[in-house]
Protein backbone atom coordinates (compact mmCIF):
# COMPACT_ATOMS: atom_id res chain seq x y z
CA UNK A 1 28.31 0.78 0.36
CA UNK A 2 26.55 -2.16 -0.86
CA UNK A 3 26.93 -5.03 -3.65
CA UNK A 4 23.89 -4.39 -5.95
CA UNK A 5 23.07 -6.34 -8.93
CA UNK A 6 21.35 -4.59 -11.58
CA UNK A 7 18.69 -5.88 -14.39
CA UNK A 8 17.79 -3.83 -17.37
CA UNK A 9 17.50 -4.63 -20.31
CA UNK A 10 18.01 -1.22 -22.30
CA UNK A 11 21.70 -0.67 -22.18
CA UNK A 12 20.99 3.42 -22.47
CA UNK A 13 18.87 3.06 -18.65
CA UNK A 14 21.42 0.53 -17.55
CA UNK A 15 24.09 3.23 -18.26
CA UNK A 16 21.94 5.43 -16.85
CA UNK A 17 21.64 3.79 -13.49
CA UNK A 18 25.22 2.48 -12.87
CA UNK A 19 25.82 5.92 -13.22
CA UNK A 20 23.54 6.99 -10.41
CA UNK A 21 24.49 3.82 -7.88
CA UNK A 22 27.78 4.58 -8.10
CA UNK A 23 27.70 8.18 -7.28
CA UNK A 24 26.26 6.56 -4.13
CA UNK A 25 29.19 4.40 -3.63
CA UNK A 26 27.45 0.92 -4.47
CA UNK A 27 29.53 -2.33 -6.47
CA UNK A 28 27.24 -2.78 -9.72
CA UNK A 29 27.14 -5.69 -11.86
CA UNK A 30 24.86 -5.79 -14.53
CA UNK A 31 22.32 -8.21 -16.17
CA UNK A 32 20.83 -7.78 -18.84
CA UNK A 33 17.04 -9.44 -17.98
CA UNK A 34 15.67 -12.13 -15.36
CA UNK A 35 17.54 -15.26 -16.78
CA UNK A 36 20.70 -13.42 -17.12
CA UNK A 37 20.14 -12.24 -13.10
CA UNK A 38 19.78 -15.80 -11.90
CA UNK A 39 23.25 -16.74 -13.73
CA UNK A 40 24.75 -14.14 -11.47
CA UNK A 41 22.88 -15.29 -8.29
CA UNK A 42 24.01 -18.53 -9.00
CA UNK A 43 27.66 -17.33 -8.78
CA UNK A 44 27.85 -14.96 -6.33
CA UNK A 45 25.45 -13.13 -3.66
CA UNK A 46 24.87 -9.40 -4.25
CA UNK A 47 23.19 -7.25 -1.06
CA UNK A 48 20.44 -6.07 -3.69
CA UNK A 49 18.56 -6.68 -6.51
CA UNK A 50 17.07 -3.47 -8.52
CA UNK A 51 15.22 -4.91 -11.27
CA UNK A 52 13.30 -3.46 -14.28
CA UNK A 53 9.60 -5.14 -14.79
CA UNK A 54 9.30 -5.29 -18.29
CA UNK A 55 11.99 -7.47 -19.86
CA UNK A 56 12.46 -10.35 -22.37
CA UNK A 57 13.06 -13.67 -21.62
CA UNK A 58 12.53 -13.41 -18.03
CA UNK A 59 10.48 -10.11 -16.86
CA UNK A 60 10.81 -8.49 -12.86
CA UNK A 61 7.88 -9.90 -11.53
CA UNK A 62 9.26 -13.88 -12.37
CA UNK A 63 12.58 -12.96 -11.22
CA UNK A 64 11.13 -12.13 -7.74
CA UNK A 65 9.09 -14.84 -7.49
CA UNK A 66 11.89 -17.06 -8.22
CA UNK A 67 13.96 -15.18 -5.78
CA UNK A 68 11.85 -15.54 -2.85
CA UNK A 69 11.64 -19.21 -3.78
CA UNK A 70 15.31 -19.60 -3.80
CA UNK A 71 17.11 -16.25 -2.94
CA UNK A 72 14.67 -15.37 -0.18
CA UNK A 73 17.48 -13.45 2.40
CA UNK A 74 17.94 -10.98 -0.56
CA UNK A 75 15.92 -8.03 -0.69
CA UNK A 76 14.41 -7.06 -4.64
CA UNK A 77 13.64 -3.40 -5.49
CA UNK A 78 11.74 -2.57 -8.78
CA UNK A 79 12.18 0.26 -11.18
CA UNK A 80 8.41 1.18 -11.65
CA UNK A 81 7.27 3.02 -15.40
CA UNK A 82 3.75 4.36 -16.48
CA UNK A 83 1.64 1.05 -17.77
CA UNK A 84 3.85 -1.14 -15.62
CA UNK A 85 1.27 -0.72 -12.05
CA UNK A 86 0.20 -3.72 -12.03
CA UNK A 87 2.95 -5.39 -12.55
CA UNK A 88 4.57 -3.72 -9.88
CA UNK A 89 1.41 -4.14 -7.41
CA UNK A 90 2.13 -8.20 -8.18
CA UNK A 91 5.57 -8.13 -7.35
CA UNK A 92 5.06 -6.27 -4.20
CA UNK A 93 2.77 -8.49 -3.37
CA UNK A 94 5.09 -11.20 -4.34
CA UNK A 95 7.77 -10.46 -2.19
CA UNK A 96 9.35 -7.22 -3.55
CA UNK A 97 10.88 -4.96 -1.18
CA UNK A 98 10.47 -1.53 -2.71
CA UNK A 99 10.13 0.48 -5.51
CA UNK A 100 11.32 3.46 -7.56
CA UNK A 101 9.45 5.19 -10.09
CA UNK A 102 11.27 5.22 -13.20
CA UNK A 103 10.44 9.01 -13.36
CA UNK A 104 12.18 9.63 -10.01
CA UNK A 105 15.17 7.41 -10.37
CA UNK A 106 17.71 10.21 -9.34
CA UNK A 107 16.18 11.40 -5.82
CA UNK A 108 14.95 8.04 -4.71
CA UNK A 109 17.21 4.92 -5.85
CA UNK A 110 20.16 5.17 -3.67
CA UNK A 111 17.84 6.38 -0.83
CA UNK A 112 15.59 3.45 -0.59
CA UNK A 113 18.25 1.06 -1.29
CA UNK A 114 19.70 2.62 1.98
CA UNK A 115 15.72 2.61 3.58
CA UNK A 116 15.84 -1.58 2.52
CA UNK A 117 19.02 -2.57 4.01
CA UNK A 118 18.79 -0.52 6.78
CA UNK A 119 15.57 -2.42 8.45
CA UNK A 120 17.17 -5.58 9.43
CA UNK A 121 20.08 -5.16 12.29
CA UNK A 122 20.77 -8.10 14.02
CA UNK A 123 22.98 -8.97 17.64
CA UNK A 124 24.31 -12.64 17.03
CA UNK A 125 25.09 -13.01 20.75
CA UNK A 126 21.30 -12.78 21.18
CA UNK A 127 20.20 -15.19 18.54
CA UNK A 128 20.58 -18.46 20.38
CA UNK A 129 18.38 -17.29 23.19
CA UNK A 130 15.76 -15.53 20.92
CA UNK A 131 15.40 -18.87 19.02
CA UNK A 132 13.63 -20.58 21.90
CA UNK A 133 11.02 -17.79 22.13
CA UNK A 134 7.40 -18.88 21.53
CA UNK A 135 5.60 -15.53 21.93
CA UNK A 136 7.05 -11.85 22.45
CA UNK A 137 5.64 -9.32 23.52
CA UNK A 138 6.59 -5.18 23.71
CA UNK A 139 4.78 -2.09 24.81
CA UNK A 140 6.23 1.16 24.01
CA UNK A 141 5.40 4.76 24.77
CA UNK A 142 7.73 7.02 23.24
CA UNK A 143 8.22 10.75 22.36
CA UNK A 144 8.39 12.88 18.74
CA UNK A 145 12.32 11.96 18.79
CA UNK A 146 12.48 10.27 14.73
CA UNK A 147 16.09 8.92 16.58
CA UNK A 148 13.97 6.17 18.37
CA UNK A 149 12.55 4.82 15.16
CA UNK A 150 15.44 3.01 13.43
CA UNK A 151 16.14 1.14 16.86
CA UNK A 152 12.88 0.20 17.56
CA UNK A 153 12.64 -1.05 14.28
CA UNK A 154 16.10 -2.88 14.33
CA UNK A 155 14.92 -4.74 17.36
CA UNK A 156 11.80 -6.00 16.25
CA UNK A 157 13.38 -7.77 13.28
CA UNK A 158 15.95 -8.68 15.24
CA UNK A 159 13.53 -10.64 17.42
CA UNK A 160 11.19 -11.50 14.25
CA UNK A 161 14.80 -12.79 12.73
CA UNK A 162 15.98 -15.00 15.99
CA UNK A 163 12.61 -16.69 16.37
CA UNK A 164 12.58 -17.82 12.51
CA UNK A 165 9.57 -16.59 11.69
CA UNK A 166 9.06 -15.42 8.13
CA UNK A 167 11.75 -15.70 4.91
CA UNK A 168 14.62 -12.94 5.14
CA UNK A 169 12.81 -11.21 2.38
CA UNK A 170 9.04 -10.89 3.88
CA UNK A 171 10.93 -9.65 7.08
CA UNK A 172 12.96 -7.04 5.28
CA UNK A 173 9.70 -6.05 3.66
CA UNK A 174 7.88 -5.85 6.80
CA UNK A 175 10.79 -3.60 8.47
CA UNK A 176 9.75 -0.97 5.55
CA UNK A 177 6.05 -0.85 6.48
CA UNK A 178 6.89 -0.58 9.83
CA UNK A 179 9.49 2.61 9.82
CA UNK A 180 6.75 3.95 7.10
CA UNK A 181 3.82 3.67 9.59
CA UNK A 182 5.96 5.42 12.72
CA UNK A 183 6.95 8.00 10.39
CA UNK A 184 3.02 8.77 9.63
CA UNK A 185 2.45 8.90 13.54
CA UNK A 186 5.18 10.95 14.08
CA UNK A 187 4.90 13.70 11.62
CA UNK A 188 2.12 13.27 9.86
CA UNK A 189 -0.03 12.31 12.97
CA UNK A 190 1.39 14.10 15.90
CA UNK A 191 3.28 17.16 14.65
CA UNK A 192 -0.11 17.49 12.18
CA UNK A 193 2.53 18.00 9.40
CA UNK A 194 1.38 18.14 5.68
CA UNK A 195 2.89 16.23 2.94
CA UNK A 196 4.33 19.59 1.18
CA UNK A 197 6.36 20.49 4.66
CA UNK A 198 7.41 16.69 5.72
CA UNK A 199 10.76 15.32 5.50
CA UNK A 200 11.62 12.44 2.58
CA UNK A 201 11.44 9.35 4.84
CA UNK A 202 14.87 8.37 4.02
CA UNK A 203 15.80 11.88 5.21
CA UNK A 204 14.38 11.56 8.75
CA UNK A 205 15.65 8.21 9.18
CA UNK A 206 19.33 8.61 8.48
CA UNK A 207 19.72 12.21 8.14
CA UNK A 208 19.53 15.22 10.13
CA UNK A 209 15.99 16.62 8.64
CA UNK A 210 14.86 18.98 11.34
CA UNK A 211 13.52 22.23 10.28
CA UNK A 212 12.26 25.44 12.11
CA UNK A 213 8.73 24.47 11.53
CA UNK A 214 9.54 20.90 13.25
CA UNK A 215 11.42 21.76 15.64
CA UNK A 216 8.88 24.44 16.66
CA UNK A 217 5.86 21.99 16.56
CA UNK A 218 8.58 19.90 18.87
CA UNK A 219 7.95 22.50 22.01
CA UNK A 220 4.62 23.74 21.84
CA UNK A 221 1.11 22.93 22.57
CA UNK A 222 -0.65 20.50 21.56
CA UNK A 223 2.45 18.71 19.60
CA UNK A 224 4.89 18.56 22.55
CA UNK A 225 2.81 16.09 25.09
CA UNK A 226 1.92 13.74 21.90
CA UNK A 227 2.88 10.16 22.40
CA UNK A 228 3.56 7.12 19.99
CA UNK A 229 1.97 3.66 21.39
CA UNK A 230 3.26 0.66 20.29
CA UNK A 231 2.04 -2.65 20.67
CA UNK A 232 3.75 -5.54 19.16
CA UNK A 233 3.38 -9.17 19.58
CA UNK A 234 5.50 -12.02 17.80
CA UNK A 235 4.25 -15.93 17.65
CA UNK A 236 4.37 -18.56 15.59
CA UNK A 237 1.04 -18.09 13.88
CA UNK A 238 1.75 -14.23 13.72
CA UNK A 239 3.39 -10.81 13.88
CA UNK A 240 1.15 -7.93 14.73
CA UNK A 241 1.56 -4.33 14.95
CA UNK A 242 -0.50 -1.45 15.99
CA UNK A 243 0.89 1.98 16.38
CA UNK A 244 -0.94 4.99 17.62
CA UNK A 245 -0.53 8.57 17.66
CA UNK A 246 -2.43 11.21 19.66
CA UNK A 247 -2.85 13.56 16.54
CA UNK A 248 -6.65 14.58 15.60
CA UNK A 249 -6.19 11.15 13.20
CA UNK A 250 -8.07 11.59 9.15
CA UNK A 251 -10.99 10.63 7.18
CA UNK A 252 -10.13 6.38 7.11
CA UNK A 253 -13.36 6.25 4.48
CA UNK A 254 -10.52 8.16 1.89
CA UNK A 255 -7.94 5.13 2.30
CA UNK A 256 -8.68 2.89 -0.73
CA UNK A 257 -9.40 -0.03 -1.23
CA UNK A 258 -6.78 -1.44 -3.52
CA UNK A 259 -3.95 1.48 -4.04
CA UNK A 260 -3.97 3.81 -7.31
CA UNK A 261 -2.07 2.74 -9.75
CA UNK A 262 -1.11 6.54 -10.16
CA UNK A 263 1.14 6.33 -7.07
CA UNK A 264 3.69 4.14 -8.42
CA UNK A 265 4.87 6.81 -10.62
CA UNK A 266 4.62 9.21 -7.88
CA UNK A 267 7.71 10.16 -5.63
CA UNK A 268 5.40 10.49 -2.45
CA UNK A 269 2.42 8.49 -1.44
CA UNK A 270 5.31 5.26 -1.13
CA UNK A 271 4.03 4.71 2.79
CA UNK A 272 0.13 3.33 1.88
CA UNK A 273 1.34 1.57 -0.78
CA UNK A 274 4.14 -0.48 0.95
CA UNK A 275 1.91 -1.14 3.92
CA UNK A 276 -1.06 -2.27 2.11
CA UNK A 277 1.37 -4.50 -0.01
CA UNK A 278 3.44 -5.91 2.71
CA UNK A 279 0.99 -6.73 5.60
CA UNK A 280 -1.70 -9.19 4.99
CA UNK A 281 -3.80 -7.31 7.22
CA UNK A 282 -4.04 -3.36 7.61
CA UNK A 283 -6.71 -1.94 9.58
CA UNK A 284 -7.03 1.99 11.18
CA UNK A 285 -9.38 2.64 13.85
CA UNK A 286 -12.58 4.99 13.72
CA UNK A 287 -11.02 8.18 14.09
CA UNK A 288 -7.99 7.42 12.20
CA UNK A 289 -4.95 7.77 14.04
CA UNK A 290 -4.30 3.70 14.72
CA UNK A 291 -3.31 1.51 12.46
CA UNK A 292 -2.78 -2.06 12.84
CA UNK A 293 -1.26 -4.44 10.68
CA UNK A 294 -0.82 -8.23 11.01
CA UNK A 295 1.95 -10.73 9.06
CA UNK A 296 0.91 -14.16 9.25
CA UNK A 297 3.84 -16.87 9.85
CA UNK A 298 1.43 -20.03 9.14
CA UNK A 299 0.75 -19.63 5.11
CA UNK A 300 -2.65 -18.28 5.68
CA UNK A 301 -2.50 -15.53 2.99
């Protein structure tokens, strides 16, 4: 399914996780740490990095660094372990496109790899003309159908992509928050759907992950007449989002401030912490049930 190159340095995890990405049908090479990574990125082009933190030599958080310098158009997920967070918070921050916990490696690797690659879709008989656009703008109003997400993501970055506004790698990144925050308007928000009864994200994105309960919520009152509004604007100087449900919204004085360090060895609560990390600016409204978030394109962060 896809080319990944992995880096881990303890030959029993790197056994260990060839295993698991090839049960998913993925081409693994293997590096042992950072230096040995760039060797192979200097030879050939994988679809994927999934790289450990700690390593010697050359440790995850350098190797993404160096790869947004150099490798931007290839997206970099790290393999997250207790007394690694802030590590891992860096690297987000630093251009990383995901994470697993170490803890979780065999229900959420092949997943988000899937989640990663899956943001960017592009039309090449559109790119010429997008490439002379100076400011975009779209409005959409659209039902509790999760089908409508993946598209409406696909053609954002597609027009994010044409116009040559951020690296390949920030607008992979962004694609993540982006299906992460319609997924929280859509469920979480409108259908009023706890985290113990909502689908895995990568589930309602590419699979079939309907259930009485949501399908029930789906044609009754209130949840049936709830709309998703989207506004999204694309410049030169920036990209900014704001999506809003009509759900009863939540307590916005709970969000924190900088994210728990807890939740990167945690298989849910992934959503806050890619937003927070991949938006330079995230910001809900009083009641709680818009969020807007804003990528600069001008260096300002």
């Amino acid at each position: 399914m896809a080319k990944v190159l992995l880096v881990e340095d303890s030959p029993t995890q790197a056994i260990e996780m060839r295993m698991l990405l090839e049960e998913g049908c993925h081409e693994v090479k293997h590096a042992m740490n950072g230096k040995a990574a760039l060797d192979v990125l200097a030879e050939e082009i994988p679809d994927i990095v999934v790289t450990d933190l700690e390593m010697p030599e050359l440790n995850g958080l350098q190797l993404v660094e160096i790869m947004r310098s150099e490798y931007a158009h290839i997206p970099a997920i790290l393999v997250t372990a207790r007394g690694s967070e802030e590590l891992a918070s860096q690297a987000l921050q630093k251009g990383a496109a995901g994470y697993v916990p170490k803890n979780h490696l065999q229900s959420l690797l092949n997943d988000t790899i899937i989640d990663v690659l899956g943001v960017i879709r592009t039309d090449a008989s559109f790119t010429k003309l997008i490439s002379t656009l100076t400011k975009n703008v779209f409005e959409f109003e659209i039902k509790n159908d999760p089908d409508l997400i993946s598209p409406l993501v696909g053609l954002l970055m597609q027009v994010v992509a044409g116009m040559d506004l951020i690296s390949g790698a920030d607008m992979n990144r962004l694609g993540v928050a982006i299906e992460h925050a319609l997924v929280n308007a859509m469920f979480r928000g409108n259908l009023q759907l706890g985290p113990s009864v909502t689908p895995a994200h990568h589930a309602i994105i590419y699979e079939d992950a309907s259930s009485d309960l949501i399908e029930r919520r789906k044609n009754e009152a209130p949840y049936k007449d709830r709309k998703i509004y989207v506004h999204a604007s694309a410049s030169k100087s920036e990209i900014r989002l704001t999506i809003r449900d009509e759900g009863p919204g939540f307590n916005t004085s709970k969000v924190p401030i900088t994210v728990n360090p807890d939740v990167f060895s945690a298989e849910s609560g992934q959503g806050l912490v890619l937003m927070k990390s991949f938006a330079d600016e995230l910001t809900y409204n009083d009641i709680g049930n818009e969020v807007t978030m804003v990528k600069y394109c001008d260096g300002k962060r």
